[in-house]
Protein backbone atom coordinates (compact mmCIF):
# COMPACT_ATOMS: atom_id res chain seq x y z
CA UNK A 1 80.23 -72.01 25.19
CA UNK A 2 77.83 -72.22 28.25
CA UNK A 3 78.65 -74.87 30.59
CA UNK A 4 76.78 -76.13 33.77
CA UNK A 5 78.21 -77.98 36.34
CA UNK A 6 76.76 -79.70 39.15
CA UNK A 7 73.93 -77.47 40.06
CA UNK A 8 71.91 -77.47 43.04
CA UNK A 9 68.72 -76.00 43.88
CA UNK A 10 67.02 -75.38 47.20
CA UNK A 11 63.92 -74.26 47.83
CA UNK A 12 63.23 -73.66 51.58
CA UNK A 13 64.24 -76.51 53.14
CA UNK A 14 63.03 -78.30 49.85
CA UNK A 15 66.03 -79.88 47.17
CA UNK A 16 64.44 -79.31 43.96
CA UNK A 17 67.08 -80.22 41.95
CA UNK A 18 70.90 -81.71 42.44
CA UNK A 19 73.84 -82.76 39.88
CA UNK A 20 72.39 -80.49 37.23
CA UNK A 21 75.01 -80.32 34.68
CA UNK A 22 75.58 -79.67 30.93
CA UNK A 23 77.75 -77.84 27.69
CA UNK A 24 76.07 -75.67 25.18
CA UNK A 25 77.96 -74.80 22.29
CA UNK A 26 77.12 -72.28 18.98
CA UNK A 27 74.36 -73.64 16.89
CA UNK A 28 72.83 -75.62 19.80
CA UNK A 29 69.55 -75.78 21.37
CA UNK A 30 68.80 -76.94 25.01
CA UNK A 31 64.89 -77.87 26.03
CA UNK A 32 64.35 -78.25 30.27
CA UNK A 33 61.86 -80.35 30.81
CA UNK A 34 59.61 -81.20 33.58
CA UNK A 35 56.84 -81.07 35.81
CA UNK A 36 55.43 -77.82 37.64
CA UNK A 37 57.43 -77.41 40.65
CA UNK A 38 60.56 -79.44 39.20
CA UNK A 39 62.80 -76.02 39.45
CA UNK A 40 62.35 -75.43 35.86
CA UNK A 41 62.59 -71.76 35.94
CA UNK A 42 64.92 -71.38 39.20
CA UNK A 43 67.57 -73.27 36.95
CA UNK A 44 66.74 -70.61 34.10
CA UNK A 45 67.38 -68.17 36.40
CA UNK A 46 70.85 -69.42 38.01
CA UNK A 47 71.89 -69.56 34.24
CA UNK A 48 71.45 -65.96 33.94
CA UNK A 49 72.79 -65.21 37.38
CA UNK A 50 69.98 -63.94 38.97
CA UNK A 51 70.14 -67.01 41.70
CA UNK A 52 72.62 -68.42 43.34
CA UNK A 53 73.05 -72.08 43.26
CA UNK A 54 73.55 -74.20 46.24
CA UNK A 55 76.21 -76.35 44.90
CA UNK A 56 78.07 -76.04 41.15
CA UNK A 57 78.82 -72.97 38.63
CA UNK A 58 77.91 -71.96 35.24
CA UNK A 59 80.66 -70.93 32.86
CA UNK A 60 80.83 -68.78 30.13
CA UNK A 61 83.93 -69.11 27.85
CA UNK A 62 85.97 -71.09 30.54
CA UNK A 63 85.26 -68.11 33.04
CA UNK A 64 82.56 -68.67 36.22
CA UNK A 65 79.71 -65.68 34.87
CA UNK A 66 80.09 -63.95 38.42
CA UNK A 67 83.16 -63.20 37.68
CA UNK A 68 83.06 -61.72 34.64
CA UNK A 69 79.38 -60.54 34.51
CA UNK A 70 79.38 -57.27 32.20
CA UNK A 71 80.70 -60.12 29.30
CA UNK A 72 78.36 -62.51 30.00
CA UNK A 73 75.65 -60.50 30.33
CA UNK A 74 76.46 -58.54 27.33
CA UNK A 75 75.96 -61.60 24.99
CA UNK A 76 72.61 -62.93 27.15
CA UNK A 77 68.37 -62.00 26.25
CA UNK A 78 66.49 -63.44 29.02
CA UNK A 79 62.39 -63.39 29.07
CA UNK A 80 61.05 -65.08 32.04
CA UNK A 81 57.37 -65.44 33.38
CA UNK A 82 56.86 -61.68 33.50
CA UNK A 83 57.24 -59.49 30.14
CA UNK A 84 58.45 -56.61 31.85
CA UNK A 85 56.22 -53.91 30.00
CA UNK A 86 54.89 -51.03 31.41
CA UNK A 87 50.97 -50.40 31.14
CA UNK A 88 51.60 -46.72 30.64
CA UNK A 89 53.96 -46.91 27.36
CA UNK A 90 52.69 -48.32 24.24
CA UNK A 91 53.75 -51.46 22.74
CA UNK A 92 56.04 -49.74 20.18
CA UNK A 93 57.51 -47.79 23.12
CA UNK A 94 57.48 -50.73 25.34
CA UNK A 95 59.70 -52.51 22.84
CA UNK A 96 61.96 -49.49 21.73
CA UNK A 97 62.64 -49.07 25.96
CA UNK A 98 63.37 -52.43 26.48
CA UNK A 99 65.68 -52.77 23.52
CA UNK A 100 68.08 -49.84 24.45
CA UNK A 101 68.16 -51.27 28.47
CA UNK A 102 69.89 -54.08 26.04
CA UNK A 103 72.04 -51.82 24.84
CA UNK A 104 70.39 -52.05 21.23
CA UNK A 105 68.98 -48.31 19.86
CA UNK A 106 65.80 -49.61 17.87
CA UNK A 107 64.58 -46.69 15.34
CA UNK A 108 61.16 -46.77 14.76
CA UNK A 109 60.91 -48.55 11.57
CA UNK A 110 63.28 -51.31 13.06
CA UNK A 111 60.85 -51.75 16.14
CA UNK A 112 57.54 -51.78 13.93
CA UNK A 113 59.37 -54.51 11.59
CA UNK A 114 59.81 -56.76 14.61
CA UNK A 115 56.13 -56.00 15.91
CA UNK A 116 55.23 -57.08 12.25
CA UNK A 117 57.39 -60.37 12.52
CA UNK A 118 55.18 -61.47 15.30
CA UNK A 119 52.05 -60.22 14.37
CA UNK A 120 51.76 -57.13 16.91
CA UNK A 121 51.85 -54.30 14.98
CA UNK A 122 47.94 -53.81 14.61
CA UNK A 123 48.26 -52.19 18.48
CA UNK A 124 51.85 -50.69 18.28
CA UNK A 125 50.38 -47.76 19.57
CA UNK A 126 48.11 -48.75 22.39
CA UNK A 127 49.02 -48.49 25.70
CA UNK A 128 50.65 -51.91 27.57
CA UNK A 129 47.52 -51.85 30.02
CA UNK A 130 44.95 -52.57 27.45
CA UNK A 131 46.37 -55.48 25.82
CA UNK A 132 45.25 -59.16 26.59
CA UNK A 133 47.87 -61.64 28.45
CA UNK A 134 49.15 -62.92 24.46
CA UNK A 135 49.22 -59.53 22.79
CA UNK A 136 51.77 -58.38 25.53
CA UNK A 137 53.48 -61.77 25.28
CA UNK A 138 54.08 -60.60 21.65
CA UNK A 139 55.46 -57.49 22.09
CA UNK A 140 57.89 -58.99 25.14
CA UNK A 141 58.79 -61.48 22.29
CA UNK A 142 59.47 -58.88 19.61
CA UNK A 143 62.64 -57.90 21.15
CA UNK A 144 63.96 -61.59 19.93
CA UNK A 145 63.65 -59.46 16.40
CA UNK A 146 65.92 -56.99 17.30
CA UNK A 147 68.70 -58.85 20.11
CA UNK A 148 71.74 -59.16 18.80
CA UNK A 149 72.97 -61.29 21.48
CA UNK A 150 74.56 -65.03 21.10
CA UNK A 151 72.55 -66.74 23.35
CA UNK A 152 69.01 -66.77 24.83
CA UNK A 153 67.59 -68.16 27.26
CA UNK A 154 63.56 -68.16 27.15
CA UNK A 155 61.01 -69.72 30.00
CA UNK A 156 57.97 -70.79 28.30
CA UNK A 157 58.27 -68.57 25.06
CA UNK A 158 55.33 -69.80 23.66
CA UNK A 159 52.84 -69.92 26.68
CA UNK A 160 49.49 -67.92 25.62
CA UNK A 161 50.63 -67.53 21.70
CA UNK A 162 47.94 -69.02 18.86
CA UNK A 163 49.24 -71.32 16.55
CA UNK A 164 50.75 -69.18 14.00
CA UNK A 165 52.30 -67.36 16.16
CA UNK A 166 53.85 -70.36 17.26
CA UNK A 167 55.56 -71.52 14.55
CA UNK A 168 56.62 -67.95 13.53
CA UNK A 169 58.46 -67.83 17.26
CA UNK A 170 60.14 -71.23 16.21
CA UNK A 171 60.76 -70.25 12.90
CA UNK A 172 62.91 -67.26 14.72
CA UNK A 173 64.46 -69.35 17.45
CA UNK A 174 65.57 -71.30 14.12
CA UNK A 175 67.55 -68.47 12.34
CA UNK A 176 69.05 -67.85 15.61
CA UNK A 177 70.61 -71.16 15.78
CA UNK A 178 71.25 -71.73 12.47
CA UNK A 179 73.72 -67.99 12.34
CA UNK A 180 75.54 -69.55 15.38
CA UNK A 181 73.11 -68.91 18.36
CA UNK A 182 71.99 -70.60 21.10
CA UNK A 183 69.31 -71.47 22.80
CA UNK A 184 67.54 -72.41 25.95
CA UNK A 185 63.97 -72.83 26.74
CA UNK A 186 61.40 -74.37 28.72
CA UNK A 187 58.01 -75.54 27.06
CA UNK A 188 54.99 -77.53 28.07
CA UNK A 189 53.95 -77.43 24.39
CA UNK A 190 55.09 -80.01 21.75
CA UNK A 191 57.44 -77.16 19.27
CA UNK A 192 59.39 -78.49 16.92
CA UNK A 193 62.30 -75.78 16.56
CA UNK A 194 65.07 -76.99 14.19
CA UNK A 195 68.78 -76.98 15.07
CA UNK A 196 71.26 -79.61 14.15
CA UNK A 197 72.61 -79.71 17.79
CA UNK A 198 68.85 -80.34 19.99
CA UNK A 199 69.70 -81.39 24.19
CA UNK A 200 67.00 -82.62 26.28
CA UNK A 201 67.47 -81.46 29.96
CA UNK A 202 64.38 -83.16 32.49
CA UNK A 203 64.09 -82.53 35.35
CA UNK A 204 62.25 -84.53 38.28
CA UNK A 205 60.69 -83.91 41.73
């Protein structure tokens, strides 16, 4: 269980957000909404623990996450803005890297499965640098094929993806909730993903 409880954002001497609150359980899926500049991605980012929130706590299990960090983070995939490749290693290294940091050893065959999944394997073997903006949001996104982590939390997922690989991404997020998962995710794009237990978080300048 991931709850939130009266968060707080400042930005500068800016409040983005106040009173931010909410309880995730297994099998549930949690959109934040809102408009550019809302703190969209600053709350994704206190969830994970990589910001510290003005006022409130998140809690994982009954237990604030700062204090019991190695757990939480143990059980967390986070993909933010940046897809953390490296332009010198190929996208099947890329992915096989990023999968042990995780603590997850990826053979080969496992990785080139989950480049298949979401349509990536064509350029498994190029180098990060030569790949356009979506191909390298693909590989970044592959890694959902091989986490084995209860809950993830994704900011714009399916920014500069074509359709189908869309609704395969959705179709993933989908098995992922439906074996116990959950999920959270921002998205300026109308994606249906199905999960019996769907939240709405907006927020508002």
């Amino acid at each position: 269980m991931l709850v939130a409880q009266g968060l707080a954002c400042l930005r500068g001497d800016r409040l983005l957000f106040k009173n931010v609150g909410f309880e995730l359980n297994a099998g549930g899926l949690l959109y934040v909404l809102g408009e550019n500049g809302s703190g969209k991605s600053s709350l994704l980012r206190m969830l994970c623990g990589l910001l510290t929130p003005e006022e409130g706590a998140v809690f994982w299990n009954g237990k604030k996450i700062k204090e019991d960090a190695e757990q939480y983070l143990s059980n967390l995939t986070y993909l933010g803005h940046l897809n953390g490749l490296k332009d010198d290693l190929t996208a099947l290294e890329n992915l096989q890297t990023n999968a042990r940091l995780a603590g997850v050893e990826a053979s080969e065959q496992a990785a080139m499965a989950a480049l298949t999944a979401i349509g990536i394997a064509r350029c498994a073997y190029l180098p990060a640098r030569v790949l356009s903006q979506g191909q390298k949001r693909r590989v970044a996104l592959a890694g959902l094929w091989l986490a084995n982590t209860s809950l993830w939390i994704l900011d714009e997922p399916f920014a500069a993806l074509d359709v189908a690989s869309v609704e395969v991404l959705a179709t993933r997020l989908g098995e992922h909730i439906a074996e116990g998962g959950m999920a959270i995710l921002t998205t300026h794009q109308d994606v249906t993903v199905n999960a019996k237990h769907t939240q709405t978080l907006r927020l508002s300048k």
